[in-house]
N, C-alpha and C. Protein backbone atom coordinates (compact mmCIF):
# COMPACT_ATOMS: atom_id res chain seq x y z
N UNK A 1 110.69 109.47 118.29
CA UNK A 1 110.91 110.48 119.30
C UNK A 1 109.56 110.92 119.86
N UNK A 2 109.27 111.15 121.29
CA UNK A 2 108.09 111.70 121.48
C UNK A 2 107.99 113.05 121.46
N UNK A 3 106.96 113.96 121.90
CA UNK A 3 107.02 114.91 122.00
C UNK A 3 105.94 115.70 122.65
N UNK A 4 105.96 116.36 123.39
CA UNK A 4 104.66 116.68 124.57
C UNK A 4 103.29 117.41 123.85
N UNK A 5 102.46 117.05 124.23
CA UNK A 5 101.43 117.83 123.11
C UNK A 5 100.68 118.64 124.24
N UNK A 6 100.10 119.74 124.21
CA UNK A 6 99.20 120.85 125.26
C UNK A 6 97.33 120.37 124.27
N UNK A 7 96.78 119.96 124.73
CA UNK A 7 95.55 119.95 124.27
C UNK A 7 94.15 120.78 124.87
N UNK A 8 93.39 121.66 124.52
CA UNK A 8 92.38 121.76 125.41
C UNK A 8 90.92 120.88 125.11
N UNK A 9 90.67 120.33 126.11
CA UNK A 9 89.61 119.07 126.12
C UNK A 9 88.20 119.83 126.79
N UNK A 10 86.84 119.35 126.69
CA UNK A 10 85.95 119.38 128.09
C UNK A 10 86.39 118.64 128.91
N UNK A 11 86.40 119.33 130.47
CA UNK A 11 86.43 118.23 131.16
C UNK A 11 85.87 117.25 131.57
N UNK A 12 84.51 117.09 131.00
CA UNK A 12 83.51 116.00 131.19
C UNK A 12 84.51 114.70 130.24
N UNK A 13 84.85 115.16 129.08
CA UNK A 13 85.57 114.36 128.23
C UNK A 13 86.71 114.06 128.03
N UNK A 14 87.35 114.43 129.21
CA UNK A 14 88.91 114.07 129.55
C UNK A 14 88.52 112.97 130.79
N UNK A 15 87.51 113.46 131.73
CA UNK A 15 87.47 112.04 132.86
C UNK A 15 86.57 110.72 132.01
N UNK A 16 85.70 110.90 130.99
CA UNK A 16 85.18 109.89 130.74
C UNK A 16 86.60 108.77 129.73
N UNK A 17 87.36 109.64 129.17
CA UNK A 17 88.53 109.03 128.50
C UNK A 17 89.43 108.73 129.56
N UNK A 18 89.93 109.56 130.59
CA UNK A 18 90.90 108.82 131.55
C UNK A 18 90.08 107.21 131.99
N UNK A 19 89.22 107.29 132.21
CA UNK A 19 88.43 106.27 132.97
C UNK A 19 88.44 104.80 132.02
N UNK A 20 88.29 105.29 130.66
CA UNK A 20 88.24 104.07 129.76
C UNK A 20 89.60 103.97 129.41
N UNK A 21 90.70 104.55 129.40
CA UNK A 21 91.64 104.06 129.72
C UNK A 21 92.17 103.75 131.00
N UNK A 22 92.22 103.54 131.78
CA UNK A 22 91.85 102.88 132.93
C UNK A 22 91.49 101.54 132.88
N UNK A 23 90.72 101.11 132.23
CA UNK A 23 89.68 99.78 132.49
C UNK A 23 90.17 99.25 131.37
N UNK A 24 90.50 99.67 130.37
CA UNK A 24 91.70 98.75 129.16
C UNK A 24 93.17 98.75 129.34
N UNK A 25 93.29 99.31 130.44
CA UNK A 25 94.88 99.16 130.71
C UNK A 25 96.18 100.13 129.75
N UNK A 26 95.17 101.29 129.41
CA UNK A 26 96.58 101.85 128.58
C UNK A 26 96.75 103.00 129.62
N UNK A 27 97.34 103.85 128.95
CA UNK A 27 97.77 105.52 129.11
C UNK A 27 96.70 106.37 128.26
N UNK A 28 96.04 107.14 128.59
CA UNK A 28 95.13 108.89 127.81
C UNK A 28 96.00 109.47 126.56
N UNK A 29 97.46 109.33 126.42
CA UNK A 29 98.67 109.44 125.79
C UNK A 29 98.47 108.30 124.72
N UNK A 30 98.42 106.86 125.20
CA UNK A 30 98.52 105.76 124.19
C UNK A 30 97.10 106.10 123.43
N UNK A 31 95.77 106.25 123.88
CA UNK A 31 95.04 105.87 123.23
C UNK A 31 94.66 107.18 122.53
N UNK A 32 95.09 108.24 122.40
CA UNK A 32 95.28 109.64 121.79
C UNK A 32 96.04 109.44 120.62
N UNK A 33 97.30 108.50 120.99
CA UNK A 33 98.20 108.20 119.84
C UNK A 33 97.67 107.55 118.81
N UNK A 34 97.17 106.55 119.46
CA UNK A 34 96.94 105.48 117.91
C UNK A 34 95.39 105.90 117.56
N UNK A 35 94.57 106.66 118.34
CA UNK A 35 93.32 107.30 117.31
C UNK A 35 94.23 108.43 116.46
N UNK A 36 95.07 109.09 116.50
CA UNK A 36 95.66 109.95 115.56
C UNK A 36 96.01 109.13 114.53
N UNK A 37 96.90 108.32 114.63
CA UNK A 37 97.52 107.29 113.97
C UNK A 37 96.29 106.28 112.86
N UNK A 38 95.35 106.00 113.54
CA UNK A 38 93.92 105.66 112.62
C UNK A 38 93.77 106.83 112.02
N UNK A 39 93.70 107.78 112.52
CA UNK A 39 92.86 108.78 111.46
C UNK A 39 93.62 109.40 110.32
N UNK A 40 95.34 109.65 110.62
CA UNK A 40 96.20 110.11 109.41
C UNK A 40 96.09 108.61 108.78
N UNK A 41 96.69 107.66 109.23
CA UNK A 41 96.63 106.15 107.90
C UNK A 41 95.29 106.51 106.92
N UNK A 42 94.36 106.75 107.15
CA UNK A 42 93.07 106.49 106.68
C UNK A 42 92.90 107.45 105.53
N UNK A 43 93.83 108.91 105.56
CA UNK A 43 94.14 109.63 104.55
C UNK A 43 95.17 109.89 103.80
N UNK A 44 96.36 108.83 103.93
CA UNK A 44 97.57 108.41 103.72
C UNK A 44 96.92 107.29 101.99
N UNK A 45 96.23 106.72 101.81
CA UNK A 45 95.88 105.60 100.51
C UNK A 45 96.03 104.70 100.88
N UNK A 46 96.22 104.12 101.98
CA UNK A 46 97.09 102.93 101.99
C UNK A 46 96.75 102.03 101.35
N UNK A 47 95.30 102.22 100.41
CA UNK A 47 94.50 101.08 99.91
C UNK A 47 93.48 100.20 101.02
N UNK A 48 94.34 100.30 102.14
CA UNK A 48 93.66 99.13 102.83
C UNK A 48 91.90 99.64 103.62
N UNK A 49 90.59 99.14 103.62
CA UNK A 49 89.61 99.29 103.67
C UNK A 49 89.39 98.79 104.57
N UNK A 50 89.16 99.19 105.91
CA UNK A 50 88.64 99.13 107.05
C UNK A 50 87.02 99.04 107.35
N UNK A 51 87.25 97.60 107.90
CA UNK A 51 84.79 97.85 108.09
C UNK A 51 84.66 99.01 108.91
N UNK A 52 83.44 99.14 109.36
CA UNK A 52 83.13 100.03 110.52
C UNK A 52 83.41 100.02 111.61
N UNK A 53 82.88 98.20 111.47
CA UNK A 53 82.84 97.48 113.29
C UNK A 53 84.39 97.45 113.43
N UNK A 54 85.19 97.44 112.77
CA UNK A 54 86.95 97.18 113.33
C UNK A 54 87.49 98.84 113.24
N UNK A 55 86.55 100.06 112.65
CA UNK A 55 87.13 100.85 113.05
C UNK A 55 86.55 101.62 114.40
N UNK A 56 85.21 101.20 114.83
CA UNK A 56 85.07 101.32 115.95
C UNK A 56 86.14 100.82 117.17
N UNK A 57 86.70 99.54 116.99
CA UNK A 57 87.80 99.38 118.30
C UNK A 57 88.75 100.07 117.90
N UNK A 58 88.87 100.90 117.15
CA UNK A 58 90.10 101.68 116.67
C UNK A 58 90.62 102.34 118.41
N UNK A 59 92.02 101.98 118.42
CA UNK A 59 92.21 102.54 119.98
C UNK A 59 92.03 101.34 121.08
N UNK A 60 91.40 100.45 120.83
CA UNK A 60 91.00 99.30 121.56
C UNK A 60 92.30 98.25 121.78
N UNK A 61 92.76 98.69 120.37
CA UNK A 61 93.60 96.99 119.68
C UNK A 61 94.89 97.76 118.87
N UNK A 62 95.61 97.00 118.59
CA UNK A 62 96.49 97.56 118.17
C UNK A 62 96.67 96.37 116.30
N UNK A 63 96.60 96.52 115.37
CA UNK A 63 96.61 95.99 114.48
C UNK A 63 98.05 96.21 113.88
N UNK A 64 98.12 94.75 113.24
CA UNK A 64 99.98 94.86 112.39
C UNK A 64 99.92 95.99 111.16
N UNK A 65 100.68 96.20 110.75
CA UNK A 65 100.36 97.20 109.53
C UNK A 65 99.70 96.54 108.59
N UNK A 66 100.10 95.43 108.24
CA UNK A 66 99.57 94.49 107.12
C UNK A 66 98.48 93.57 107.55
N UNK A 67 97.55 93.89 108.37
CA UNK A 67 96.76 93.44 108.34
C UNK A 67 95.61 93.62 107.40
N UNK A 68 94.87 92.26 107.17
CA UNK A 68 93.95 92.07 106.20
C UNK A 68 92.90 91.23 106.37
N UNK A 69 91.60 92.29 106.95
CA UNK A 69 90.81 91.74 106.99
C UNK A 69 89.87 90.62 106.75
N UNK A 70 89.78 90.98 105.45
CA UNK A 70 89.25 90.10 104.95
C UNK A 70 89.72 88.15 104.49
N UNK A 71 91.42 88.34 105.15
CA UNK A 71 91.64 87.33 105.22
C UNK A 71 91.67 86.59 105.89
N UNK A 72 91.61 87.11 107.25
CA UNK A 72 91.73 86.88 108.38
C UNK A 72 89.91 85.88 108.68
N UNK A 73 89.04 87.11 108.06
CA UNK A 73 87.43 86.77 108.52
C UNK A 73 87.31 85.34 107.73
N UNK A 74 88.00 85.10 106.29
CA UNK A 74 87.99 83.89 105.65
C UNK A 74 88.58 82.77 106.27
N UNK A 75 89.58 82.99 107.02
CA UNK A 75 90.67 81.54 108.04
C UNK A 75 89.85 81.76 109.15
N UNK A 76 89.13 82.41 109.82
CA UNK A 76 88.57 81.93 110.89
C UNK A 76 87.25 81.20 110.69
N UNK A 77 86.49 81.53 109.55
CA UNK A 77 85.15 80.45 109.07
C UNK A 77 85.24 79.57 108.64
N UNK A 78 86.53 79.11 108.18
CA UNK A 78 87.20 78.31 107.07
C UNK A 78 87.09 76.94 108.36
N UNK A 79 87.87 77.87 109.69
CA UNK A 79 88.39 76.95 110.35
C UNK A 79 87.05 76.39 111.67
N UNK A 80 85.90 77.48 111.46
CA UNK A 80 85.14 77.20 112.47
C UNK A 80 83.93 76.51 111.73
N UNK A 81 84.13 75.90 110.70
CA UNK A 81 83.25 75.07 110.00
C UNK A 81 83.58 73.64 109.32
N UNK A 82 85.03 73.23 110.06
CA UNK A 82 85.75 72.08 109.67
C UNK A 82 85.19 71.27 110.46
């Protein structure tokens, strides 16, 4: 279910975020969502350990729940060194 949220922002930092969403193609709404969504998972346990550099695109990308890094970084060297 959604539900409307009232936020107060700077406005220097509401046009620099409209704008980069803009140029990645979402909604100010989508990419509000899933940085919330990174930041409760992250104090939830999930166990799972996020680098830096992949939590920097946090908001960028949208990741499966079960994703796993580190397996992922192993099948792509695996495969770019055959």
């Amino acid at each position: 279910m959604t539900t409307k949220l009232t936020l107060t922002v700077e406005e220097d930092v509401i046009r620099k975020a409209k704008s980069y969403a803009k140029q990645t193609g979402r909604s100010l709404s989508e990419l509000i969502e899933t940085y919330l969504e990174t930041l409760t998972e992250e104090h939830q346990g999930t166990g799972v350990q996020i680098s830096p550099k992949l939590k920097k695109l946090a908001g960028s990308i949208k990741l499966p729940a079960n994703f796993d890094e580190k397996k992922e970084l192993d099948a792509y060297f695996e495969n770019k060194h055959l």
